[in-house]
N, C-alpha and C. Protein backbone atom coordinates (compact mmCIF):
# COMPACT_ATOMS: atom_id res chain seq x y z
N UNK A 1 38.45 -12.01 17.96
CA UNK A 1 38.73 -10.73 17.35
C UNK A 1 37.74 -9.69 17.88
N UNK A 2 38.39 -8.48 18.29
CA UNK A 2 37.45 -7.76 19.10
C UNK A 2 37.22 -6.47 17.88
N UNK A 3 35.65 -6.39 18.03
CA UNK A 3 35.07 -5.23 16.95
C UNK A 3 35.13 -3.91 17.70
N UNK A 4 35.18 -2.79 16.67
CA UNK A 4 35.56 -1.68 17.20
C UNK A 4 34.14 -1.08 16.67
N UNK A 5 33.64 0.20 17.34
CA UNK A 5 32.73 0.98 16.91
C UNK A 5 32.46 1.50 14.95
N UNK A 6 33.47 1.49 14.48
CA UNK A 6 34.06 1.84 13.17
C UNK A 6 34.14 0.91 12.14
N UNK A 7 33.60 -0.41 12.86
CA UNK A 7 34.11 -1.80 12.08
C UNK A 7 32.73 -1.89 11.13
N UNK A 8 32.98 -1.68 9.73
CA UNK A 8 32.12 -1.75 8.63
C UNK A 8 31.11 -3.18 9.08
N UNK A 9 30.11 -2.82 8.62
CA UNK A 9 29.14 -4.43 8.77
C UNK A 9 29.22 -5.01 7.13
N UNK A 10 29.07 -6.13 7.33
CA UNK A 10 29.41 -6.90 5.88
C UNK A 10 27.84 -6.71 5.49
N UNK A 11 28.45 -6.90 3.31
CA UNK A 11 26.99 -6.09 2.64
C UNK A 11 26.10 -7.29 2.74
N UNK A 12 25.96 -8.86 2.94
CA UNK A 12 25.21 -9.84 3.55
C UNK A 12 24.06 -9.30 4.83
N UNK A 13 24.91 -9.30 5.64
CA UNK A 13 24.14 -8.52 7.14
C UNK A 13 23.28 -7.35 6.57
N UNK A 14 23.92 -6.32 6.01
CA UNK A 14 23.68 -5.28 6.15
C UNK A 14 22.27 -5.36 5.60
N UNK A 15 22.21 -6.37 4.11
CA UNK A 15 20.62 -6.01 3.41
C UNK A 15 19.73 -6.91 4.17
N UNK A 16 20.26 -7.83 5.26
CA UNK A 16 19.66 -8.69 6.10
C UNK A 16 18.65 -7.83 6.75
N UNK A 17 19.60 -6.64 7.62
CA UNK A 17 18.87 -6.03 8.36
C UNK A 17 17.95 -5.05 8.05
N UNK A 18 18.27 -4.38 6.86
CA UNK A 18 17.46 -3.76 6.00
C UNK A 18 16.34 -4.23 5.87
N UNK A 19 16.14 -5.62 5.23
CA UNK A 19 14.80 -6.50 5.14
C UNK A 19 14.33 -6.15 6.96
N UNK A 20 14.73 -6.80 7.48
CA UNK A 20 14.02 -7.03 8.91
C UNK A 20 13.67 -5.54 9.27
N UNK A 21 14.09 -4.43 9.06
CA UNK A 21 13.90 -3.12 9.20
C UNK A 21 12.54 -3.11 8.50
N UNK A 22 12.50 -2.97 7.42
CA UNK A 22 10.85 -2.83 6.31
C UNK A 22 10.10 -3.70 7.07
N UNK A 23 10.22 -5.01 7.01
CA UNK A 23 9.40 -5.60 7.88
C UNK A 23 8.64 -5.47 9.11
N UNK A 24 9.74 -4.53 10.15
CA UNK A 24 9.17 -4.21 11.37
C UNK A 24 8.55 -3.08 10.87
N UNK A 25 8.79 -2.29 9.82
CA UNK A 25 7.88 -1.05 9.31
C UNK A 25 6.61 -0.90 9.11
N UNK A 26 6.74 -2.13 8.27
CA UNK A 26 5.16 -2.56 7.53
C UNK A 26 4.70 -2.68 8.55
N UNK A 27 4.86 -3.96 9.45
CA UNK A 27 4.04 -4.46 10.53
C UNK A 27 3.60 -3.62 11.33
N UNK A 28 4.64 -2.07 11.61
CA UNK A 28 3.69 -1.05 12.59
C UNK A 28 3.14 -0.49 11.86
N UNK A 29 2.74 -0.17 11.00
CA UNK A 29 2.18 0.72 9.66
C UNK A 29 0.89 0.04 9.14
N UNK A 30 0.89 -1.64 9.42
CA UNK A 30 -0.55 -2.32 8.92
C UNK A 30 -1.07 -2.37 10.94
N UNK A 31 -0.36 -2.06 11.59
CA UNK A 31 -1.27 -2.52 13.23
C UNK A 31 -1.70 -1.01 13.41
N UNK A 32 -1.65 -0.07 12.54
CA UNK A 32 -2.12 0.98 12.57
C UNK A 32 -3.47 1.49 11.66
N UNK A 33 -3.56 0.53 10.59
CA UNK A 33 -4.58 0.52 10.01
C UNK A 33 -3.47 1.30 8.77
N UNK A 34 -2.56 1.43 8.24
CA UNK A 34 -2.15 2.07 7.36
C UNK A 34 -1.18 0.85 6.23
N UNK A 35 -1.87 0.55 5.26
CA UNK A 35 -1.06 -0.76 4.26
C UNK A 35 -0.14 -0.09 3.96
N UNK A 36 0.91 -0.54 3.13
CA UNK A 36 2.14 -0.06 3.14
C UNK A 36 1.96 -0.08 1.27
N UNK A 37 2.65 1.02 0.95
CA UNK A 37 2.04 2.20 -0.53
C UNK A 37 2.98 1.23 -0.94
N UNK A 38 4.32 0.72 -1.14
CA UNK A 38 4.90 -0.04 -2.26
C UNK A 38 4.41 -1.33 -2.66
N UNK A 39 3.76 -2.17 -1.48
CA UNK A 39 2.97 -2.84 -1.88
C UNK A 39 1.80 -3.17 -2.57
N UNK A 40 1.29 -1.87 -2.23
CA UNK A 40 0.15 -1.73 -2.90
C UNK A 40 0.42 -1.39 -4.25
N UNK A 41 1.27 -0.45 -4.83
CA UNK A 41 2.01 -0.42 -5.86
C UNK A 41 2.14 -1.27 -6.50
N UNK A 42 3.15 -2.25 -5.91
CA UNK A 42 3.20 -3.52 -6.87
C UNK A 42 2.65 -4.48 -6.97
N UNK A 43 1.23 -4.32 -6.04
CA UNK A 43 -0.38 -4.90 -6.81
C UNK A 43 -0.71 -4.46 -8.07
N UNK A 44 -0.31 -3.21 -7.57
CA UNK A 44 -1.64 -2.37 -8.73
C UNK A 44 -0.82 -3.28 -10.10
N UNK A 45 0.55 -3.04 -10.35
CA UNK A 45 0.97 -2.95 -11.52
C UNK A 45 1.41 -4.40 -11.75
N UNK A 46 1.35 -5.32 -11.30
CA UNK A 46 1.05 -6.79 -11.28
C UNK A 46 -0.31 -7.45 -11.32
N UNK A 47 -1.13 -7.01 -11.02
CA UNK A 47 -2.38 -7.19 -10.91
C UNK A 47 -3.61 -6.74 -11.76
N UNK A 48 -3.15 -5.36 -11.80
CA UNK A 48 -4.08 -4.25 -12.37
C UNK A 48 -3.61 -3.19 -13.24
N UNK A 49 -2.75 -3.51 -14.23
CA UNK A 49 -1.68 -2.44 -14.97
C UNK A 49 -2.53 -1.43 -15.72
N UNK A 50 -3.97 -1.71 -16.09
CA UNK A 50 -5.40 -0.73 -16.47
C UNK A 50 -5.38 0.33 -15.80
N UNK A 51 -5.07 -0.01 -14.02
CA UNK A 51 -5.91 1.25 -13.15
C UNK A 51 -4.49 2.30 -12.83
N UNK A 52 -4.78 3.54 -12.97
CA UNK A 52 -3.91 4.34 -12.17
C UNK A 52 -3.34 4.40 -11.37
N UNK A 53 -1.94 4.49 -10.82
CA UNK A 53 -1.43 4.32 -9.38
C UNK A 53 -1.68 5.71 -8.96
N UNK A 54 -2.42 5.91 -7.66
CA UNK A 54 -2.61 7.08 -6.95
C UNK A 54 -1.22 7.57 -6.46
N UNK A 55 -0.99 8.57 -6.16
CA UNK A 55 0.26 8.83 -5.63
C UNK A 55 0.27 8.88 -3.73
N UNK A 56 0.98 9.04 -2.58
CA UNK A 56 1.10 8.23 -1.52
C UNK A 56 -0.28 9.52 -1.12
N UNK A 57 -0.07 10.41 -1.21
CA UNK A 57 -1.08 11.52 -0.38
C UNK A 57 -2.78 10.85 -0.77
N UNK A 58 -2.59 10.55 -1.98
CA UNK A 58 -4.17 9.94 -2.55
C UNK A 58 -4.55 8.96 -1.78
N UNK A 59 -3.43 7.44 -1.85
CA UNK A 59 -3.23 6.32 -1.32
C UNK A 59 -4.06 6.81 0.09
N UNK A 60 -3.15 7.30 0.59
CA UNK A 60 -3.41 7.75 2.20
C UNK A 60 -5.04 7.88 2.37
N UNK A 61 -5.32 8.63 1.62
CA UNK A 61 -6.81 9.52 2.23
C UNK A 61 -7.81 8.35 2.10
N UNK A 62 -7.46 7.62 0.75
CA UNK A 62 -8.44 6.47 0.45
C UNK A 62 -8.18 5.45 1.68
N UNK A 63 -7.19 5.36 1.95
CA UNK A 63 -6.86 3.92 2.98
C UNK A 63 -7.68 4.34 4.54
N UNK A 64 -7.96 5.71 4.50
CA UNK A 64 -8.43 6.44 5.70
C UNK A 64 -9.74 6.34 5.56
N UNK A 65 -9.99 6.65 4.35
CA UNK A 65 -11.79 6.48 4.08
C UNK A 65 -12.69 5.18 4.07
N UNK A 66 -11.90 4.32 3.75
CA UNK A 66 -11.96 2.85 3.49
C UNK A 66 -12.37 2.31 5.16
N UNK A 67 -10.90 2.73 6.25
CA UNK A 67 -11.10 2.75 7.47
C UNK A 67 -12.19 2.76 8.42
N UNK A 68 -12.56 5.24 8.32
CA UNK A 68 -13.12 5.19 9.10
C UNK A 68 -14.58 5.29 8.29
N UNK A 69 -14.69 5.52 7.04
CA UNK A 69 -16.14 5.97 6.50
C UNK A 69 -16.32 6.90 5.26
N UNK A 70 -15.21 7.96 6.27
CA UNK A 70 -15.16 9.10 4.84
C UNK A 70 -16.12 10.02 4.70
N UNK A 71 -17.11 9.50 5.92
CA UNK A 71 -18.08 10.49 5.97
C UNK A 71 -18.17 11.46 6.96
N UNK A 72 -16.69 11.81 7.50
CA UNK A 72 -16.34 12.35 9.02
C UNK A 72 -16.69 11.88 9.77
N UNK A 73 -17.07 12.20 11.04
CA UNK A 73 -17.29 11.22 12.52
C UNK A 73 -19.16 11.52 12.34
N UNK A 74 -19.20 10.17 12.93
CA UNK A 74 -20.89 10.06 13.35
C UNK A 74 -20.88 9.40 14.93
N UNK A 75 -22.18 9.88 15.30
CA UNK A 75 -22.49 9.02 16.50
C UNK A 75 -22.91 7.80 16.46
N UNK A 76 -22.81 6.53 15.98
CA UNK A 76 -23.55 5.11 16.00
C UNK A 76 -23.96 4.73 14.64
């Protein structure tokens, strides 16, 4: 049976690829030094339901500071 450009993908496949999509996401997103915010999310609130969830702009700056220092660039 020959598929045509138009031919719906079945909803099996479809959340298949979805998963493998996030996956290749995360993985360029943690080889960048950047963890991925839903996860961390559903640490916080599995883990730590006490602490505040930062929102992604907060997330961000901390995951940057954590990185490079936070103390702007230094020499050595």
């Amino acid at each position: 049976m020959a598929t045509t450009g138009t031919a719906l993908v079945p909803a099996g496949e479809h959340q298949q690829l979805r998963r493998v999509w996030r996956r290749l996401v995360q993985t360029a997103r943690l080889c960048c030094g950047i963890p991925d915010y839903d996860n961390y999310v559903r640490h916080l609130m599995e883990k730590h339901p006490e602490r505040p969830i930062p929102d992604y702009a907060t997330f961000f700056r901390q995951r940057q500071d954590a990185r490079y220092g936070g103390g702007g660039f230094r020499c050595c």
